[in-house]
Protein backbone atom coordinates (compact mmCIF):
# COMPACT_ATOMS: atom_id res chain seq x y z
CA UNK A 1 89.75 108.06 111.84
CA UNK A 2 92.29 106.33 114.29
CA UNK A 3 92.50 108.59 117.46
CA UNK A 4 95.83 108.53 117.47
CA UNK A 5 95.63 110.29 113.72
CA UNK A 6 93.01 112.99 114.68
CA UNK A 7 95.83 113.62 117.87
CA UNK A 8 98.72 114.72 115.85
CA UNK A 9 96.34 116.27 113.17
CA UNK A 10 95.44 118.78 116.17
CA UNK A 11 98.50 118.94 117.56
CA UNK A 12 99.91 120.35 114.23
CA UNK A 13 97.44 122.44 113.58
CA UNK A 14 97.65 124.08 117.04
CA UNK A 15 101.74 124.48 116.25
CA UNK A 16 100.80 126.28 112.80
CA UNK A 17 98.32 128.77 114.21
CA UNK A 18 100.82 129.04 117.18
CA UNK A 19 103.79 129.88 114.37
CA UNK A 20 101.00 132.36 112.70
CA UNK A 21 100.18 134.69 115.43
CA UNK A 22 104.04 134.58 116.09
CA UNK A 23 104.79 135.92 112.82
CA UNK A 24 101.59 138.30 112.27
CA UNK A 25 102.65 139.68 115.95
CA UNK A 26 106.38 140.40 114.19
CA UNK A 27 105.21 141.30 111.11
CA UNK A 28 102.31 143.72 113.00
CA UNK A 29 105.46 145.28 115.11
CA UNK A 30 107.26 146.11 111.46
CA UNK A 31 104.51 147.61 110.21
CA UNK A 32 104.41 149.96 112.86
CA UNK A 33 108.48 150.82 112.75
CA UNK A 34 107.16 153.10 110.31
CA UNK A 35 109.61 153.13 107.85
CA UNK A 36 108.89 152.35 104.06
CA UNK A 37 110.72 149.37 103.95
CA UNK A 38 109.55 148.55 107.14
CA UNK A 39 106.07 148.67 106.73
CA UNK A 40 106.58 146.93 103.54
CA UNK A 41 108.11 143.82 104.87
CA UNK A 42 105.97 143.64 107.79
CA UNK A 43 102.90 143.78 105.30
CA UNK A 44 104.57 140.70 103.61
CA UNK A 45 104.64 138.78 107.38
CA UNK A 46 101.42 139.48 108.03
CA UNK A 47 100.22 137.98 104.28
CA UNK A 48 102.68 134.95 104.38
CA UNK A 49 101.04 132.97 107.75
CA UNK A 50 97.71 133.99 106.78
CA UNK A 51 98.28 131.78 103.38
CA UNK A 52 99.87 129.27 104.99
CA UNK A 53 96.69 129.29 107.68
CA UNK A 54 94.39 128.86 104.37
CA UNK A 55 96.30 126.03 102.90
CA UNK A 56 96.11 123.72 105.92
CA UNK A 57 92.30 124.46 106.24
CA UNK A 58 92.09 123.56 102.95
CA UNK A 59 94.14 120.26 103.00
CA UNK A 60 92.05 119.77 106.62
CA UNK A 61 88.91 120.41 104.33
CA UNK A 62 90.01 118.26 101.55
CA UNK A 63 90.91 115.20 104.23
CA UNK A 64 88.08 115.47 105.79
CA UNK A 65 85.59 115.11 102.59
CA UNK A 66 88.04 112.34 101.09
CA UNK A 67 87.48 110.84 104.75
CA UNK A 68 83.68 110.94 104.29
CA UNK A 69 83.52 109.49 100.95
CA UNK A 70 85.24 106.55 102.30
CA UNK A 71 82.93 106.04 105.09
CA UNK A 72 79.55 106.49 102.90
CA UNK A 73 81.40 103.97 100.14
CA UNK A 74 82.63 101.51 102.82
CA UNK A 75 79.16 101.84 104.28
CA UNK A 76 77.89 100.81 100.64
CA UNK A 77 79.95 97.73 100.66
CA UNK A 78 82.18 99.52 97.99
CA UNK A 79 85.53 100.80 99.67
CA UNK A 80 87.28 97.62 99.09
CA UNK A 81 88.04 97.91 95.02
CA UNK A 82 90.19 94.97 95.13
CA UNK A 83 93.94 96.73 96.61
CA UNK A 84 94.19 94.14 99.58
CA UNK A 85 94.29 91.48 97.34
CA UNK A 86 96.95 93.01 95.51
CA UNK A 87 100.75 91.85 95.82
CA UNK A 88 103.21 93.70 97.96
CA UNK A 89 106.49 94.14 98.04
CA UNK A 90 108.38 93.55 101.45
CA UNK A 91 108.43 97.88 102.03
CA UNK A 92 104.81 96.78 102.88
CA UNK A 93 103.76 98.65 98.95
CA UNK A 94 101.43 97.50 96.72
CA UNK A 95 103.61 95.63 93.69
CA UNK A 96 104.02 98.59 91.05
CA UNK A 97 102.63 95.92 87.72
CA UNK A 98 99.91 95.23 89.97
CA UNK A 99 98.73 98.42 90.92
CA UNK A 100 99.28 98.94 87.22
CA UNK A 101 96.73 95.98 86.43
CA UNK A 102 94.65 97.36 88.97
CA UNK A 103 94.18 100.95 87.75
CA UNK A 104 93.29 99.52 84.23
CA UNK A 105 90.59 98.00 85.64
CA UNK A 106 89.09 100.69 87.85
CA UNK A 107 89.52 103.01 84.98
CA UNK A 108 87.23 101.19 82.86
CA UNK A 109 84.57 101.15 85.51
CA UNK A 110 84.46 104.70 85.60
CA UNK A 111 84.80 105.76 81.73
CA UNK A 112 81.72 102.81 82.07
CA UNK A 113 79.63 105.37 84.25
CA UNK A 114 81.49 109.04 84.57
CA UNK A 115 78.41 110.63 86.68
CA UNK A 116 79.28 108.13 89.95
CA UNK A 117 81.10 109.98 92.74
CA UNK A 118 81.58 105.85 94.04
CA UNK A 119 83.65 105.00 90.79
CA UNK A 120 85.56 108.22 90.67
CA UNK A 121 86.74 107.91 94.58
CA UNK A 122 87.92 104.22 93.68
CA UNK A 123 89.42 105.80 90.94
CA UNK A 124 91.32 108.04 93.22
CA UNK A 125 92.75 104.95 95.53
CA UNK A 126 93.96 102.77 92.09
CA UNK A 127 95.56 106.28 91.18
CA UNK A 128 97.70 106.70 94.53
CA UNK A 129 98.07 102.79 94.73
CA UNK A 130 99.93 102.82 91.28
CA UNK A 131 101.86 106.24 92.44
CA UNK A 132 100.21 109.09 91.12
CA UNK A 133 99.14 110.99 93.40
CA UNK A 134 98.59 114.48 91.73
CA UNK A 135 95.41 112.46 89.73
CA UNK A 136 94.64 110.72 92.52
CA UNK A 137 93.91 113.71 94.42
CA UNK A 138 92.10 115.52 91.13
CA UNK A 139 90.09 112.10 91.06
CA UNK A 140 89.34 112.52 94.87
CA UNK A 141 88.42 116.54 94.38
CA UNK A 142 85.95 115.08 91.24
CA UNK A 143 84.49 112.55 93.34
CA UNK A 144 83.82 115.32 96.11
CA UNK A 145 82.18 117.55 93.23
CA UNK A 146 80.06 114.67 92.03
CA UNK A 147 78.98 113.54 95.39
CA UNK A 148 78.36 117.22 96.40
CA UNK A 149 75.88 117.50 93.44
CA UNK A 150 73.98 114.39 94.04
CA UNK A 151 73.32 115.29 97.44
CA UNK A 152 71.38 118.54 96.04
């Protein structure tokens, strides 16, 4: 990962836990106003940053497994699935019919051999490349799975 990446990964991170303790520390002083509604509310603080806290350590966990992959496939001689070659459009995108094209392909290579953490992370890239990226992620999280299970 570029170094300046893993810089403003940590310097958000820091800001979020920084935000948490600043609401838990208000929502701590409601609780202890003593009053129903009070106490109520201030539960509801305390609960709120502690989610959010969970969600980035799960997006961090998530990034940092997808991240992983990538190195043990690009290690493999495998990363590249074709998407530099593709056309692009002058935003710097990859050409939507292309991507299209693309994803066709890559899908067959995985319906060809489902039980391959490799095929299902390229599966993942032609997903956000053609501009899905809710299956590209639940290819990514299958690939995870998959590679998590071979490594037993």
């Amino acid at each position: 990962m570029r170094p300046m990446l893993k810089a403003t990964i940590a310097l958000m991170v820091v800001l979020v836990v920084f935000y948490a303790v600043l609401t838990m520390l208000k929502g701590a002083a409601m609780v202890q106003s003593g009053g129903a509604v009070g106490v109520l509310l201030g539960l509801a603080v305390l609960v709120a940053p502690l989610l959010g806290l969970a969600l980035v350590a799960r997006e961090l966990w998530f990034g940092r497994q997808c991240a992983r992959l990538a190195e043990e496939l690009d290690d493999e001689g495998g990363l590249d699935a074709g998407l530099d070659d593709l056309p692009r459009r002058p935003s710097g995108r990859i050409d939507r019919s292309a991507a299209d094209e693309h994803f066709a392909k890559v899908r067959e290579e995985t319906e060809a051999d489902p039980d391959r953490w490799q095929a299902w992370y390229r599966l993942s890239l032609a997903y956000d490349a053609a501009g899905d990226r809710s299956r590209a992620r639940a290819a990514a999280r299958h690939a995870i799975e998959l590679h998590r299970h071979a490594a037993l």
